[in-house]
Protein backbone atom coordinates (compact mmCIF):
# COMPACT_ATOMS: atom_id res chain seq x y z
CA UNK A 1 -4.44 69.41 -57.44
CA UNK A 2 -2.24 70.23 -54.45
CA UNK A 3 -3.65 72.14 -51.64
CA UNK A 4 -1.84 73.77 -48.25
CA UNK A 5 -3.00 72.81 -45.26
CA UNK A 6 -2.53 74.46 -41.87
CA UNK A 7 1.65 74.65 -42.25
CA UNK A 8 3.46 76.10 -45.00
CA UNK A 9 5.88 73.19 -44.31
CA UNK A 10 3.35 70.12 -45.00
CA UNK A 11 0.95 70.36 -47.85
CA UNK A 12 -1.95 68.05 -47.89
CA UNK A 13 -2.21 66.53 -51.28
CA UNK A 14 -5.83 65.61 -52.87
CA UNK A 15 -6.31 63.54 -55.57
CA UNK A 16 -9.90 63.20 -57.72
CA UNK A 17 -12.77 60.46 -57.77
CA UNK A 18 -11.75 58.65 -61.37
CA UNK A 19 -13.42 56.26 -63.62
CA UNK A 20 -10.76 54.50 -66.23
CA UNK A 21 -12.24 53.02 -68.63
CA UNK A 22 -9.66 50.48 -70.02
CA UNK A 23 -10.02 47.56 -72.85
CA UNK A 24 -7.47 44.80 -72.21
CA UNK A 25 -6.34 42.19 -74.80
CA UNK A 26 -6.00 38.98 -74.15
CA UNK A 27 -2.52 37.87 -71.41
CA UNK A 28 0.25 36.84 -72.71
CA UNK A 29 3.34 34.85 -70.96
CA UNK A 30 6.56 35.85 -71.58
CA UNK A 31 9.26 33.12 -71.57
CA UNK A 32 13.03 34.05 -71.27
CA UNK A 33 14.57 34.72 -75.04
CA UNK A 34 17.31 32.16 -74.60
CA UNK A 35 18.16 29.01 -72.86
CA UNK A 36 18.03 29.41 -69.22
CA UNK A 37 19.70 26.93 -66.32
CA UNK A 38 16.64 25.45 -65.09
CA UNK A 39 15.13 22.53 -66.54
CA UNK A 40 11.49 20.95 -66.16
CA UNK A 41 10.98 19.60 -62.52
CA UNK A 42 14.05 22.12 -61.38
CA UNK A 43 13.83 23.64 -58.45
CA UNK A 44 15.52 26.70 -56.35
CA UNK A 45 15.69 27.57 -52.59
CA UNK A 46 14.25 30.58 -51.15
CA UNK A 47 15.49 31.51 -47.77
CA UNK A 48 13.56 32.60 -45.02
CA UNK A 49 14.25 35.93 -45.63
CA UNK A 50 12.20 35.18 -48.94
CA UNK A 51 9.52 33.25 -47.09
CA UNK A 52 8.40 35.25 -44.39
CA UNK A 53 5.32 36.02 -44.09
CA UNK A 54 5.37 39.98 -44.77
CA UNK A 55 6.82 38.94 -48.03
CA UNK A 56 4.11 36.52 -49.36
CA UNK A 57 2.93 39.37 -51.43
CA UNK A 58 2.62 41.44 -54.96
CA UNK A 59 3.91 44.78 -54.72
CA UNK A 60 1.79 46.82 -57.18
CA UNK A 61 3.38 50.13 -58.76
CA UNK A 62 2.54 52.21 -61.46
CA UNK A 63 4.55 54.07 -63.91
CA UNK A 64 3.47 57.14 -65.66
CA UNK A 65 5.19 58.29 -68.84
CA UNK A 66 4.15 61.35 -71.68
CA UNK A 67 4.22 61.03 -74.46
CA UNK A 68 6.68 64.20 -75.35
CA UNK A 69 9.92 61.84 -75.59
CA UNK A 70 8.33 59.55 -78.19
CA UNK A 71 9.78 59.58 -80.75
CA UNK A 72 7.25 59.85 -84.36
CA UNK A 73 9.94 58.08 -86.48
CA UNK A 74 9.79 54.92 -84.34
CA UNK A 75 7.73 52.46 -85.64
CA UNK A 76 8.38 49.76 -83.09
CA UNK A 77 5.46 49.77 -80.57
CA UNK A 78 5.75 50.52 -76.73
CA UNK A 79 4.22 47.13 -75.85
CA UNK A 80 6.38 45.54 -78.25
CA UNK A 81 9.34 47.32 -76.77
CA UNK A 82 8.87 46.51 -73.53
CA UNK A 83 7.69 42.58 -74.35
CA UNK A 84 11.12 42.17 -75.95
CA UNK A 85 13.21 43.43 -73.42
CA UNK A 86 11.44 41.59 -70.71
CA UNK A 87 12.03 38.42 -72.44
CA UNK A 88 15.78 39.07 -73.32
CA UNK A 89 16.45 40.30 -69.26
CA UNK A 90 14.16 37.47 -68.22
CA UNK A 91 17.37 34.74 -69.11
CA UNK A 92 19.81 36.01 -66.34
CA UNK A 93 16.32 36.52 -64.14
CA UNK A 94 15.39 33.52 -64.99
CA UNK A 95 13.90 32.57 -61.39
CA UNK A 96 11.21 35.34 -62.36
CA UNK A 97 9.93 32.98 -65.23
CA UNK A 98 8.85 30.07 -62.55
CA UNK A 99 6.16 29.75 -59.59
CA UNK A 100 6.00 29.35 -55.71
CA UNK A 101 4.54 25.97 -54.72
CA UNK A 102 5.06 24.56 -51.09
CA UNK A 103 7.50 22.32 -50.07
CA UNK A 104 8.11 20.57 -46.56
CA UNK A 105 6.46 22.41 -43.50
CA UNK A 106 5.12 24.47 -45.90
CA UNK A 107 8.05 26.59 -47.00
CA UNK A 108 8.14 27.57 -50.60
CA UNK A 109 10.15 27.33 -53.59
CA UNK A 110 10.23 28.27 -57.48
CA UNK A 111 9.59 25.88 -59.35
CA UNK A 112 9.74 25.84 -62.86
CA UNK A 113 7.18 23.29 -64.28
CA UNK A 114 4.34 23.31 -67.77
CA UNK A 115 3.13 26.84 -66.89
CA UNK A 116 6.45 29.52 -66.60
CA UNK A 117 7.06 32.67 -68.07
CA UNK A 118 5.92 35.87 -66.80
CA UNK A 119 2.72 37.79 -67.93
CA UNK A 120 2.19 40.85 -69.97
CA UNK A 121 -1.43 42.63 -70.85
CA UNK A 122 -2.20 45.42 -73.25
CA UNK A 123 -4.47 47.79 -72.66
CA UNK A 124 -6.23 50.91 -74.18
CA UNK A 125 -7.78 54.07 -72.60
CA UNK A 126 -9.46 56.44 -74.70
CA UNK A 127 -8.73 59.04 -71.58
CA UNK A 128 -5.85 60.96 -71.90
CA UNK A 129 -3.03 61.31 -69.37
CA UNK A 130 -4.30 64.84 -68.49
CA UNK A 131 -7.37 63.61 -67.28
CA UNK A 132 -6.40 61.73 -64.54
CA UNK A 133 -5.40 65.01 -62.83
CA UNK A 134 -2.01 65.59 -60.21
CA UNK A 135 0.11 62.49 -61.20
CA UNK A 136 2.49 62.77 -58.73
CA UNK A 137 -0.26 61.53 -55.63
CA UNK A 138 -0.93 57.96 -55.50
CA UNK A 139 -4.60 57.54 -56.34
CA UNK A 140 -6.21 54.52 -55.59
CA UNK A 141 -8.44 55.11 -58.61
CA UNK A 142 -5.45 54.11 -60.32
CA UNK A 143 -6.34 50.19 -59.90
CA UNK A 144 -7.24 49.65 -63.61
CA UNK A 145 -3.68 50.40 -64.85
CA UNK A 146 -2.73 47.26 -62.98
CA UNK A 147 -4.32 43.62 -63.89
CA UNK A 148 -5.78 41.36 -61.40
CA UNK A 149 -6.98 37.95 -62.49
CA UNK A 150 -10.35 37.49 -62.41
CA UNK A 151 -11.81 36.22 -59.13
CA UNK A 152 -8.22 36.18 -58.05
CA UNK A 153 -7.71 35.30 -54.15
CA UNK A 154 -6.40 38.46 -51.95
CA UNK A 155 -2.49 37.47 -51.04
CA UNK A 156 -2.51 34.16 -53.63
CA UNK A 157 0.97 33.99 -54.45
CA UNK A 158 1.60 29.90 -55.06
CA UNK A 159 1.20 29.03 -58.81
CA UNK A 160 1.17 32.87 -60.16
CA UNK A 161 3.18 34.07 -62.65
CA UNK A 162 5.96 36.03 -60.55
CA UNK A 163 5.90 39.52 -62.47
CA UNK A 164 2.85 40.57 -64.20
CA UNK A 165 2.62 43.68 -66.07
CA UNK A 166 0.25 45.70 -67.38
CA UNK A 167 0.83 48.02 -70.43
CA UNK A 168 -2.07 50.74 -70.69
CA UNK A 169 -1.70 53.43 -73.97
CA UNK A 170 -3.57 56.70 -73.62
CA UNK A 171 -5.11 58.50 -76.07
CA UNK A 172 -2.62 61.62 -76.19
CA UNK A 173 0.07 58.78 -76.96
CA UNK A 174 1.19 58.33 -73.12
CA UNK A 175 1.20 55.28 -71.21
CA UNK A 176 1.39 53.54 -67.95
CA UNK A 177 3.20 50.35 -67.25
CA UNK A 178 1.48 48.61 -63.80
CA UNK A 179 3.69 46.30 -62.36
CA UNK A 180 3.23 43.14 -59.19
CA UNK A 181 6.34 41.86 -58.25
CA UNK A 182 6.84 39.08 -56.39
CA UNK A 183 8.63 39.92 -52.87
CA UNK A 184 9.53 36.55 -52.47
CA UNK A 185 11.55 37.10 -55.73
CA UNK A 186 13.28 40.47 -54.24
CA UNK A 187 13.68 43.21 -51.90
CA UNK A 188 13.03 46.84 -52.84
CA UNK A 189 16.76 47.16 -53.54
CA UNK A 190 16.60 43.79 -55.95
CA UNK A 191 13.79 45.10 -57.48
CA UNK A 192 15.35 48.62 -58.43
CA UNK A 193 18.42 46.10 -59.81
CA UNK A 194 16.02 44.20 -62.28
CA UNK A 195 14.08 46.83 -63.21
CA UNK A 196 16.99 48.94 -64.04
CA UNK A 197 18.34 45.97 -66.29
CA UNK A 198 14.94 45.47 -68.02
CA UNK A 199 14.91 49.32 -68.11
CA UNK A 200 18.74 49.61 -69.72
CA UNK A 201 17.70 46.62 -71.87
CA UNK A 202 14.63 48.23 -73.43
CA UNK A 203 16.53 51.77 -74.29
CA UNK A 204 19.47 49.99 -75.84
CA UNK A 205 17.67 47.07 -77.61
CA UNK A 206 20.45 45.14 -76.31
CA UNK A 207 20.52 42.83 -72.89
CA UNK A 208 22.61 44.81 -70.20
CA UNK A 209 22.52 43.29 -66.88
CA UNK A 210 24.69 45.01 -64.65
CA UNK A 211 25.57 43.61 -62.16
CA UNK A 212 25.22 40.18 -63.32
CA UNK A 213 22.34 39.21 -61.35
CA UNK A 214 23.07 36.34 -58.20
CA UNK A 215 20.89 34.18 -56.58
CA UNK A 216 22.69 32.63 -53.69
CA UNK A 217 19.94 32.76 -51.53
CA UNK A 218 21.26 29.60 -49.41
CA UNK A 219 23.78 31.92 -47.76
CA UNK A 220 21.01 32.79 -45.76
CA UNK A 221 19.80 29.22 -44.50
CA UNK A 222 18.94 28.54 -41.19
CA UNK A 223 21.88 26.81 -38.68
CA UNK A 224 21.57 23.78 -37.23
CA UNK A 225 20.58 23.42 -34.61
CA UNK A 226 18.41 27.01 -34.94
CA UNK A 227 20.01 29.28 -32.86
CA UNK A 228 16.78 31.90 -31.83
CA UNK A 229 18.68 34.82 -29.92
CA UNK A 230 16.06 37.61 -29.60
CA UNK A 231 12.12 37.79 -28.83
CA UNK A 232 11.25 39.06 -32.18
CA UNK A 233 8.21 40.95 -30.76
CA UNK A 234 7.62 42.21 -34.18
CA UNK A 235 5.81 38.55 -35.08
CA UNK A 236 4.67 37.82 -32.28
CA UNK A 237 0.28 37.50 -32.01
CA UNK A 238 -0.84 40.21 -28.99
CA UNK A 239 -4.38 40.14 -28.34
CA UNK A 240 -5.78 43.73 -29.18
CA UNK A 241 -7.72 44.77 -26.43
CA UNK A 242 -7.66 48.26 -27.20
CA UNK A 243 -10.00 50.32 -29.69
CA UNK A 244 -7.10 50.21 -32.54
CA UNK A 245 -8.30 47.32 -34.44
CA UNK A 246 -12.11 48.58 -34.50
CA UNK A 247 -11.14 51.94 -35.48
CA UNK A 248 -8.92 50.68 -38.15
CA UNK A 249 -11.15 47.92 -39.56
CA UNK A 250 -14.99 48.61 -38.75
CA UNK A 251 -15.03 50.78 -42.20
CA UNK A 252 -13.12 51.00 -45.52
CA UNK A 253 -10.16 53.55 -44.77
CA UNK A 254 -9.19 56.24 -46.80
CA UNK A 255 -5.89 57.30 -47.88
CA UNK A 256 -4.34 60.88 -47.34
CA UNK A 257 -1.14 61.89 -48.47
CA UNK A 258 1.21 64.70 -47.55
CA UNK A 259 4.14 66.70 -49.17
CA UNK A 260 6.75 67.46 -46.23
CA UNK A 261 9.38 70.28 -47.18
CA UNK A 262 13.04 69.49 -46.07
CA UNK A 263 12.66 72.59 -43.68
CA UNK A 264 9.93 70.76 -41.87
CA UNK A 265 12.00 67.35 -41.23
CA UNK A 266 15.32 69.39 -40.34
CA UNK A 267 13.14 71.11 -38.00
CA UNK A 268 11.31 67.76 -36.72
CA UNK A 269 15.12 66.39 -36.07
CA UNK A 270 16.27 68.83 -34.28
CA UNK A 271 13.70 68.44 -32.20
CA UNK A 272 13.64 64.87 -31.50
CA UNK A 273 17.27 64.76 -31.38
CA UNK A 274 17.45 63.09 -27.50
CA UNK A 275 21.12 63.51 -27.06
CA UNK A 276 24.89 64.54 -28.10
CA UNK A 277 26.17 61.53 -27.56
CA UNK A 278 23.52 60.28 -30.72
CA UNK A 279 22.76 60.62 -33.66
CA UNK A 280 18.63 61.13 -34.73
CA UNK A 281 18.50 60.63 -38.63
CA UNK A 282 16.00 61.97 -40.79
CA UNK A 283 13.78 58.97 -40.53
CA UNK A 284 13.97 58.40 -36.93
CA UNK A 285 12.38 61.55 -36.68
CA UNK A 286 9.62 61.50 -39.18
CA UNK A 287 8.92 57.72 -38.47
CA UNK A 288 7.85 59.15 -34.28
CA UNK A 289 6.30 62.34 -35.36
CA UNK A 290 3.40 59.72 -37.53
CA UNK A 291 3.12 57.42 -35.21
CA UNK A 292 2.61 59.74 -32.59
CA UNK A 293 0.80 61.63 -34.68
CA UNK A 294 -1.79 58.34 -36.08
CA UNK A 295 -2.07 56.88 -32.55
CA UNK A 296 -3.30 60.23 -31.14
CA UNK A 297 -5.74 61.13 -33.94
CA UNK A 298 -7.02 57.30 -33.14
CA UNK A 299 -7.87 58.04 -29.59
CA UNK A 300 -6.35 54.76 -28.71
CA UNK A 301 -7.55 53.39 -25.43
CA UNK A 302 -6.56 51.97 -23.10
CA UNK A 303 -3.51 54.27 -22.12
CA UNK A 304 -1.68 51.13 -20.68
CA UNK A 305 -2.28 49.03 -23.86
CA UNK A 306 1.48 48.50 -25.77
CA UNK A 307 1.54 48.97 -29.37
CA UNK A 308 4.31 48.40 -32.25
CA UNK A 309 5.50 50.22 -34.86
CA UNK A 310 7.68 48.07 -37.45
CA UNK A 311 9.51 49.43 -40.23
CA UNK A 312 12.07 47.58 -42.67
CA UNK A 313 16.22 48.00 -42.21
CA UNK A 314 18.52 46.67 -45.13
CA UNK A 315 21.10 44.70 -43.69
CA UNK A 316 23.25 44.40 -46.78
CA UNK A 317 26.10 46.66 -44.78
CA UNK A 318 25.63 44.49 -41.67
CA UNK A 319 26.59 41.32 -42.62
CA UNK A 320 30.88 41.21 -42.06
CA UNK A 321 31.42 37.40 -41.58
CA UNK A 322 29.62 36.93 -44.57
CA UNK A 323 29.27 39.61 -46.84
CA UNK A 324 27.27 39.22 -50.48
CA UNK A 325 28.50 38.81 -53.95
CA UNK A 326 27.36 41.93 -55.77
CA UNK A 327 24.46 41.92 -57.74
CA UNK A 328 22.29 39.98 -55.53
CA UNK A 329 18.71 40.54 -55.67
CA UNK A 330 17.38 38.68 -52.85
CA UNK A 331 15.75 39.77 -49.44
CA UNK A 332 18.21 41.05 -46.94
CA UNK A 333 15.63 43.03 -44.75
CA UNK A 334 15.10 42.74 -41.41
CA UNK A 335 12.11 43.80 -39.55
CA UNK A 336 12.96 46.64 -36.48
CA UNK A 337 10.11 47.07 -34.03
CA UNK A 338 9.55 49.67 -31.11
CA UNK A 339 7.39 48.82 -28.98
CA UNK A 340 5.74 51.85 -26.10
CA UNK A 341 2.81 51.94 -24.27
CA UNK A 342 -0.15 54.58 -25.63
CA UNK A 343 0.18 57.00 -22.91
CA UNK A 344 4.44 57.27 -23.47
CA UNK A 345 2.97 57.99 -27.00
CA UNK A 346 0.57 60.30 -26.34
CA UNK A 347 1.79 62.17 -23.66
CA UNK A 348 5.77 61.50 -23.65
CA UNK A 349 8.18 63.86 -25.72
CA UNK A 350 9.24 63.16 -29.69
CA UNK A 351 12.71 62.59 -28.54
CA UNK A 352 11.51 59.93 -26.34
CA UNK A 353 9.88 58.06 -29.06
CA UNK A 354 12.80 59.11 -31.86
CA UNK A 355 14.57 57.31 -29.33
CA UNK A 356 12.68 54.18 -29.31
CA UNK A 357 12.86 54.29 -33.26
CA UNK A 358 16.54 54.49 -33.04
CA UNK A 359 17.37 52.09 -30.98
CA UNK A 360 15.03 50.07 -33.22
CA UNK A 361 17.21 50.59 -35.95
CA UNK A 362 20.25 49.85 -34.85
CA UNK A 363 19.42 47.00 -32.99
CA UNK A 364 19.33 45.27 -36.57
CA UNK A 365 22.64 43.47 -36.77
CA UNK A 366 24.02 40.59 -38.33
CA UNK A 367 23.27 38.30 -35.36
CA UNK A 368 19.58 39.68 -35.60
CA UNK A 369 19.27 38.86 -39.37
CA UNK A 370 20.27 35.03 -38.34
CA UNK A 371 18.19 34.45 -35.10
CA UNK A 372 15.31 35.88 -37.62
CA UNK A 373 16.01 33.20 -39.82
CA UNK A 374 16.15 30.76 -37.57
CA UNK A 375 13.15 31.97 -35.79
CA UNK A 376 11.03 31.27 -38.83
CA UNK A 377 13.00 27.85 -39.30
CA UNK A 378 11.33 26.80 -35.63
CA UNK A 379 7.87 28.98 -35.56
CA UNK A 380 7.19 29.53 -39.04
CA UNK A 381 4.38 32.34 -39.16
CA UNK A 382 1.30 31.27 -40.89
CA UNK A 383 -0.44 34.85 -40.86
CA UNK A 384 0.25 38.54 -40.92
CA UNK A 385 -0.14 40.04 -37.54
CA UNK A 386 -1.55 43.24 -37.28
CA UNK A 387 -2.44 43.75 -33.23
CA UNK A 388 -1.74 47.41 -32.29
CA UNK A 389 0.93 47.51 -35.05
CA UNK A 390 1.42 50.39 -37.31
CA UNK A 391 4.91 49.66 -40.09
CA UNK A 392 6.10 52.15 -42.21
CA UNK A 393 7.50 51.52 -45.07
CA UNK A 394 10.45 53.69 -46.68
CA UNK A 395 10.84 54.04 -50.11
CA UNK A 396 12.67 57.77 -50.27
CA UNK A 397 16.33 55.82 -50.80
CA UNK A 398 15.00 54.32 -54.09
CA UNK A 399 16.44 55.07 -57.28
CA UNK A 400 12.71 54.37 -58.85
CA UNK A 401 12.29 57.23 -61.11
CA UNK A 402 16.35 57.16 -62.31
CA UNK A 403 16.54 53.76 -62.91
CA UNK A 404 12.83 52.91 -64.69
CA UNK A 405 13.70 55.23 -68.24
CA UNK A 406 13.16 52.99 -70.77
CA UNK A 407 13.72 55.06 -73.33
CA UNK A 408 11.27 57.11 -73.02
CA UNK A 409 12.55 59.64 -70.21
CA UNK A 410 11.83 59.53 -66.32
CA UNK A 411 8.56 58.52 -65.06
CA UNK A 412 5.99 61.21 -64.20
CA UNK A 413 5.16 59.30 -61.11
CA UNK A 414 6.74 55.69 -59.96
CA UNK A 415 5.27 54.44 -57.00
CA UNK A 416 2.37 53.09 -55.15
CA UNK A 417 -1.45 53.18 -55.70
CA UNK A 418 -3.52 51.81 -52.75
CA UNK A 419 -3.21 51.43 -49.62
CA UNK A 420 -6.73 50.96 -48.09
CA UNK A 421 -6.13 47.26 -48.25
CA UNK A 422 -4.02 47.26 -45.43
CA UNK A 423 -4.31 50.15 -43.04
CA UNK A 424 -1.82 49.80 -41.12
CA UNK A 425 0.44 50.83 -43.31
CA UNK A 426 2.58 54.26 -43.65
CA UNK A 427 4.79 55.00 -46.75
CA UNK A 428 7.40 57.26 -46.86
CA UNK A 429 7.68 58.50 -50.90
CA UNK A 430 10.11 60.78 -53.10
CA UNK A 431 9.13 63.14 -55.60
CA UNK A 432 9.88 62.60 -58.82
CA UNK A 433 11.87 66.18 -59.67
CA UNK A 434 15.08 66.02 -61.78
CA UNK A 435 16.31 68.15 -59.50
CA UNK A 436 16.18 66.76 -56.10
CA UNK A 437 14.39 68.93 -53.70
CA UNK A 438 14.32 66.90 -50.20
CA UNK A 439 10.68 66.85 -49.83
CA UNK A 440 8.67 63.95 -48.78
CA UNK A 441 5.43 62.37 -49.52
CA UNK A 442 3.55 60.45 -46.75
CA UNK A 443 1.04 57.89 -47.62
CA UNK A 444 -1.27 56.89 -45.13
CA UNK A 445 -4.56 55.26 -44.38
CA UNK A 446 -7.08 56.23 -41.74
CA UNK A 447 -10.89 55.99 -40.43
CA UNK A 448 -12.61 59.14 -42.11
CA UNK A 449 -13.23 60.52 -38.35
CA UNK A 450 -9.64 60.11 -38.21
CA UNK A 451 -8.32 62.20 -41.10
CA UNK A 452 -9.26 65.91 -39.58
CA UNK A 453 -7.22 65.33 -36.43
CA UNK A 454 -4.11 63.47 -37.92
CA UNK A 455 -3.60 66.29 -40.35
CA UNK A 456 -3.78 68.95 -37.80
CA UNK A 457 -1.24 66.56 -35.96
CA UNK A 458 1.07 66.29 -38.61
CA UNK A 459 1.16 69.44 -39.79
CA UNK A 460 1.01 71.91 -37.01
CA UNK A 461 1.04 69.35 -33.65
CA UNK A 462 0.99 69.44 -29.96
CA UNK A 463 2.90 68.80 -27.27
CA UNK A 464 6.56 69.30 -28.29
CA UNK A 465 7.82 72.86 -29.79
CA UNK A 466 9.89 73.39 -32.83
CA UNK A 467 12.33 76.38 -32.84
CA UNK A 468 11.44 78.13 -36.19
CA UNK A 469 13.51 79.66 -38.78
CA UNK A 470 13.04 83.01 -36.77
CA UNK A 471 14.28 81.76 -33.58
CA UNK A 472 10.44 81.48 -32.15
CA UNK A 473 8.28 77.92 -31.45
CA UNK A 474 6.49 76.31 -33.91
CA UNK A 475 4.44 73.49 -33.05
CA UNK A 476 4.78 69.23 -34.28
């Protein structure tokens, strides 16, 4: 269940200590229902937008549905359902059907070869949705609903089937559908597209792929020569010589999530708004308020000691010389970094670091996007970097719970589960209403010493003053 915590405007939100029990069957590969434009030995280019290293990754979600829009006289099973649909949307996303392997200088590509298809595994619960408590807080006890392979390497992405899903039936008739996802494959935005045509596919029995899905992804190749235009602090390695890393790493973190009413972040922007002559959106605001917020409930030391925050900006509208054919599901983020010093954190006003955020943001341009590109052409990253880096991640302009009915109404809860494997992490959720209401959910990990002082920071704050709906001060 929910609970308030110190501000009528951010609620912290608990979730309980779980134990799934789940019987899987055996996995099965999926293989597109019709002839597809790749042969054996065929290959296709991923860009470096594709290979970066932030994108060598599964994205795991979860998708809750109830069972009160089943319907009794329907005989055809939900695994079944979904199976068949996969299959049919799985010929126009055909790329999704092959595997990563490395090519020259160790950039990958998909290649389709004797093992293709994607993966599908049923599973049984004898729990019953209602169990598993608040649904709409990511819960890392959640892991179950989504299959692993057993004695699977973290981050292994080369040779894996590109989607794997994970049907789990409940008891009272509900079920969950656990997805990883490739990034390589797709961004957030191209993931939304093909699960919305798997989704549209699955409630009509019928293949709808709209838009007809594009690959294209050699638009985005690097020029010759590479033309590297900007620092790109935001892969560069920086020795942490500050307490951050310690903090962060010296014992399992725990997640704590918060909702965030749409009178709190209209409050927060109006405070960090830093001048006429600019704009502060939404984000800029929220995105300084937690990392001021984080880096102060840290105690990061020392004060001189320059940290990062990241965060991802689709540049689908930015590109003008060259723009995309529609229905491409590729990766077209760039990452925008900010970069202060611990003491300008701590001790420096919200619109100071709203500020830093912003000009973050719109520092992404087209020219950015292609010195990326090219920087990763010349100085391919071989790891993540994590020194004194926190990236949020924003998932609030998603249609996730509108586009993933498959048939079977909206999702109770489409998101996330765990975040504890990388702590330095921050995302940004929706709620899953009908009915819009403008709140927020913010999903973070933190030290337990940590989590006292970061909600008292988030919720109530110090430092800068918020005028309140009553004309007084209320504190960020």
């Amino acid at each position: 269940m929910a609970s308030s915590s110190s501000s009528s405007s951010v609620q912290e939100l608990h979730f309980p200590p779980l134990n799934i029990p789940i019987t899987t069957s055996r996995p099965v590969h999926v293989s597109p229902a019709g002839p597809i434009p790749a042969e054996f030995g065929h290959s296709l280019y991923l860009s470096n937008l594709d290979d970066i290293i932030g994108a060598r990754v599964f994205t795991p979600t979860v998708y809750f549905y109830r069972s009160d829009f089943f319907n009794p006289d329907d005989e055809k099973p939900v695994v079944r359902t979904l199976r068949e649909a996969l299959a049919a949307v799985l010929v126009p996303y055909y790329p999704l059907s092959g595997r990563l392997r490395e090519a020259m200088n160790g950039k990958l590509e998909v290649f389709f070869g004797p093992e293709q298809g994607a993966l599908m595994v049923e599973a049984y619960s004898e729990m019953a949705l209602a169990e598993l408590g608040d649904l709409t807080v990511p819960n890392p006890a959640w892991a179950p609903l989504i299959y692993v392979f057993p004695d699977e390497e973290p981050y292994k992405v080369l040779d894996m089937p590109l989607l794997i899903a994970q049907v789990t039936v409940f008891s009272c008739g509900g079920f969950s559908l656990g997805l990883r996802l490739c990034h390589c494959i797709c961004d957030g935005l191209g993931a939304m597209q093909f699960l919305g045509s798997w989704a549209a596919t699955a409630k009509s029995g019928t293949l709808v792929a709209k838009p007809d899905p594009v690959w294209d992804r050699e638009v985005f190749r690097p020029r010759d020569p590479p033309a590297v235009k900007f620092p790109h602090v935001e892969f560069m390695k920086i020795d942490d010589e500050s307490s951050l890393t310690m903090s962060l790493w010296q014992e399992k973190p725990v997640q704590r999530c918060y909702r965030v009413s749409r009178e709190f972040q209209a409050r927060l922007k109006a405070v960090a708004q830093f001048s006429d002559r600019f704009t502060c959106t939404t984000f800029d605001a929220m995105a300084a308020h937690i990392w001021r917020s984080w880096v102060r409930a840290l105690d990061v030391k020392p004060l001189d000691y320059r940290l990062r925050l990241t965060f991802s900006v689709n540049a689908r509208q930015k590109l003008k010389e060259a723009p995309l054919r529609d229905g491409f599901y590729g990766n077209v983020v760039c990452l925008a970094c900010a970069t202060s010093s611990v003491d300008e954190l701590v001790n420096g006003r919200l619109s100071d670091t709203a500020r830093l955020v912003r000009e973050a943001r719109i520092d992404v341009s087209e020219e950015y996007l292609r010195s990326t590109i090219d920087y990763v052409e010349v100085d391919r990253p071989r790891r993540l970097e994590f020194g004194g880096k926190l990236t949020i991640t924003q998932w609030t302009r998603f249609p996730i719970y509108e586009t993933a009915d498959f048939g079977w109404g909206r999702p109770v809860y489409a998101g996330p589960i765990d975040l504890t494997p990388t702590p330095q992490v921050c995302v940004l959720l929706p709620e899953g209403e009908a009915e819009p209401s403008g709140r927020t959910v913010i999903c973070i990990c933190l030290p337990e010493f940590a989590t006292g002082k970061f909600t008292e920071l988030l919720c109530s704050g110090v430092g800068d003053r918020l005028p309140s709906a009553g004309g007084g001060t209320e504190g960020v």
